[in-house]
C-alpha atoms as a PDB file:
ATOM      1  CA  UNK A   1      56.206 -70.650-132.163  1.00  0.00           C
ATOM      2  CA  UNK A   2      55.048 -69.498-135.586  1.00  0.00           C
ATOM      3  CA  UNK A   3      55.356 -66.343-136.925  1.00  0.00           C
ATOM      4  CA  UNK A   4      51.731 -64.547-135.957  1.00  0.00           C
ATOM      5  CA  UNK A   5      52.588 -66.048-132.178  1.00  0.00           C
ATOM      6  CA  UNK A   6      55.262 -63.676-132.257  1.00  0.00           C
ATOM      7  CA  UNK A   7      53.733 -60.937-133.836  1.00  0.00           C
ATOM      8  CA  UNK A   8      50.878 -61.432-131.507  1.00  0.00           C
ATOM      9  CA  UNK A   9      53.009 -61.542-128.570  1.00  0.00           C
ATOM     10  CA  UNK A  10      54.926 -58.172-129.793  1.00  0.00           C
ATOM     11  CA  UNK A  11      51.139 -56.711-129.840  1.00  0.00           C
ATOM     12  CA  UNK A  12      50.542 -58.000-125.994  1.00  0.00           C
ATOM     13  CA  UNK A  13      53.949 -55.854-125.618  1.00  0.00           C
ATOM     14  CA  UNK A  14      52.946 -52.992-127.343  1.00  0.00           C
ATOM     15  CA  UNK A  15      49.497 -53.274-125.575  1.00  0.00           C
ATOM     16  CA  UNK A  16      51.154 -53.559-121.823  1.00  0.00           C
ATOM     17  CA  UNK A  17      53.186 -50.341-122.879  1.00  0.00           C
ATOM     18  CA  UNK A  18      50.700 -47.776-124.643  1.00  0.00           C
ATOM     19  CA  UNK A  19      51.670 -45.033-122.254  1.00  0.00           C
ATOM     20  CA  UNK A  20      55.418 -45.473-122.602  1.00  0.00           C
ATOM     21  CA  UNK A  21      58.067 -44.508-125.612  1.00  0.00           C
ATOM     22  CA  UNK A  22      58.286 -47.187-127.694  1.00  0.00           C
ATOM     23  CA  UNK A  23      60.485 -48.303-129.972  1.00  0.00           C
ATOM     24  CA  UNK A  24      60.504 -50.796-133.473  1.00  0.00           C
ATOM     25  CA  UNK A  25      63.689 -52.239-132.045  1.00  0.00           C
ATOM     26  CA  UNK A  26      62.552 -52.928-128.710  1.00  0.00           C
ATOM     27  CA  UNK A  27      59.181 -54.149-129.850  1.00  0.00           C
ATOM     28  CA  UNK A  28      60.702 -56.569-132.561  1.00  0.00           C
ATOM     29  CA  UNK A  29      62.948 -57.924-130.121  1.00  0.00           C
ATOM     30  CA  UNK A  30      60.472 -59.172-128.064  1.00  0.00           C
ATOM     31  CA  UNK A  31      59.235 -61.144-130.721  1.00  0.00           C
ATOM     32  CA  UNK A  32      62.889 -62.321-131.915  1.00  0.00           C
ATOM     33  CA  UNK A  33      62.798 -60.606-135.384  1.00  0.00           C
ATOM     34  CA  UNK A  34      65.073 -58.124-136.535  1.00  0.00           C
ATOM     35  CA  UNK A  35      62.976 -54.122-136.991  1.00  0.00           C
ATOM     36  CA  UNK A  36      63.266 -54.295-140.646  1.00  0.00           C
ATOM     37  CA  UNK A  37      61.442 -58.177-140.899  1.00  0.00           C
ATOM     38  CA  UNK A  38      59.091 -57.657-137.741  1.00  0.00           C
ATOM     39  CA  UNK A  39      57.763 -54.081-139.458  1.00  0.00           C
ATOM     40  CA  UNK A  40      57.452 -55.904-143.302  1.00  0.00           C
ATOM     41  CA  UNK A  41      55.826 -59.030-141.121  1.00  0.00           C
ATOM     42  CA  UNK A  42      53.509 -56.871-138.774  1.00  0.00           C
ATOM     43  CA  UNK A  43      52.308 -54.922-141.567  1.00  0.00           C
ATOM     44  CA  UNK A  44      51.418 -57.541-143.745  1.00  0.00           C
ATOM     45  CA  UNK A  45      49.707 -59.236-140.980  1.00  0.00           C
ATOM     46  CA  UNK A  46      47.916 -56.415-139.226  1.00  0.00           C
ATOM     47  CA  UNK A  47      47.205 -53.968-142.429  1.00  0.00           C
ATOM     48  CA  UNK A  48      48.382 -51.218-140.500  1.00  0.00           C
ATOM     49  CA  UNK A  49      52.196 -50.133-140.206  1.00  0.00           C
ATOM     50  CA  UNK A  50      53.781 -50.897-136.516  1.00  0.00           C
ATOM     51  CA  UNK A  51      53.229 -46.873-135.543  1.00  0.00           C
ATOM     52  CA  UNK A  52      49.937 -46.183-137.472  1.00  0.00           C
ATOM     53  CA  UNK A  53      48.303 -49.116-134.868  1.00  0.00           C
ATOM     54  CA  UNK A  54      50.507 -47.485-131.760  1.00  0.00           C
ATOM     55  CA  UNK A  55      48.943 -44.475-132.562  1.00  0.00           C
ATOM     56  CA  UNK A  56      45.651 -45.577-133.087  1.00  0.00           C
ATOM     57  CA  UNK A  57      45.358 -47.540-129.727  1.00  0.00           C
ATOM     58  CA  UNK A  58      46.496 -44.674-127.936  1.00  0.00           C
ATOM     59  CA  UNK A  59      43.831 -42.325-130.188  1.00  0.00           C
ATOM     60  CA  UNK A  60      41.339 -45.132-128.700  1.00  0.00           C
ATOM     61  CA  UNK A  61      42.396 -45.206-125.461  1.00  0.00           C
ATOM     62  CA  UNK A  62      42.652 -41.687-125.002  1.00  0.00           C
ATOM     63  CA  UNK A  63      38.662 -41.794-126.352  1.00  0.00           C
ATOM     64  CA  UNK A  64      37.734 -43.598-123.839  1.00  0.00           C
ATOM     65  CA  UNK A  65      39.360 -41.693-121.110  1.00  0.00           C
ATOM     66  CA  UNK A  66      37.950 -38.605-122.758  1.00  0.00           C
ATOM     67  CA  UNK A  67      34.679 -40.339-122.022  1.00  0.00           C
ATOM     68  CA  UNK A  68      34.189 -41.919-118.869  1.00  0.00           C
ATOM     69  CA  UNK A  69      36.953 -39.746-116.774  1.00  0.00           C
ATOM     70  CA  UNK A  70      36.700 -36.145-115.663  1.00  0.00           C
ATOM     71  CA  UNK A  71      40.238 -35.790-116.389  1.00  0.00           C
ATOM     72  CA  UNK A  72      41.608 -32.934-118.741  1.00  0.00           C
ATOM     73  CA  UNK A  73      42.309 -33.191-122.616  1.00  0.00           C
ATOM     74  CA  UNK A  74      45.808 -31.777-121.923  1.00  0.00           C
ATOM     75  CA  UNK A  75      46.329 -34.608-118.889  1.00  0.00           C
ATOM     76  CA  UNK A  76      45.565 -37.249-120.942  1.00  0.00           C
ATOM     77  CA  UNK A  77      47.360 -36.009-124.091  1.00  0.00           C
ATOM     78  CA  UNK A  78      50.313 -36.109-121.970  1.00  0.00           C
ATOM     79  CA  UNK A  79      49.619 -39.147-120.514  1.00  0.00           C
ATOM     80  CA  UNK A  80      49.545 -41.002-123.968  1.00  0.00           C
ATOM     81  CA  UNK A  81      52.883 -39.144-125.115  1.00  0.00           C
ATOM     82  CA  UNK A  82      51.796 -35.853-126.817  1.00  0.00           C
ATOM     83  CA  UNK A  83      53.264 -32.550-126.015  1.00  0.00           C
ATOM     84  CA  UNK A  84      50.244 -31.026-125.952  1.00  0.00           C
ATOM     85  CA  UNK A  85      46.583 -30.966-126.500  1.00  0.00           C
ATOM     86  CA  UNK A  86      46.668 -29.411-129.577  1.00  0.00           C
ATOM     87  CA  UNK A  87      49.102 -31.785-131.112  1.00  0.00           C
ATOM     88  CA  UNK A  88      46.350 -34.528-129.582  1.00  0.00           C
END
């Protein structure tokens, strides 16, 4: 498995897990790399450090629920790991 397998396979994680706490170490793990080479590697892959694209595929998902649900702003804030709507 080459390196952008892994670092594709660490996205699938990070994917499958938007709505938990996540972690560099537990996310470069799953793609065997240690946090300090998986964060240089992602970031050089991606463009976009390992939290700046957490945050902005829970931003997008978040959107989305914001769109097609009735549910509140302060729900899903919570939902995607913000302590509040205004911090959303």
């Amino acid at each position: 498995m080459n390196d952008y397998e892994r670092i594709q396979n660490a996205v699938h994680f990070i994917e499958e897990h938007l709505q938990n706490d996540l972690n560099i170490t537990d996310i470069a793990a799953k793609s065997c790399f240690s946090p300090f080479h998986f964060q240089r590697l992602f970031q050089a892959i991606s463009g976009f450090s390992v939290y700046q694209y957490i945050r902005n595929r829970r931003l997008s998902e978040a959107a989305l629920l914001l769109e097609k649900t009735d549910r509140s702003i302060l729900d899903i804030a919570i939902n995607f790991g913000y302590g509040s709507q205004e911090a959303f």
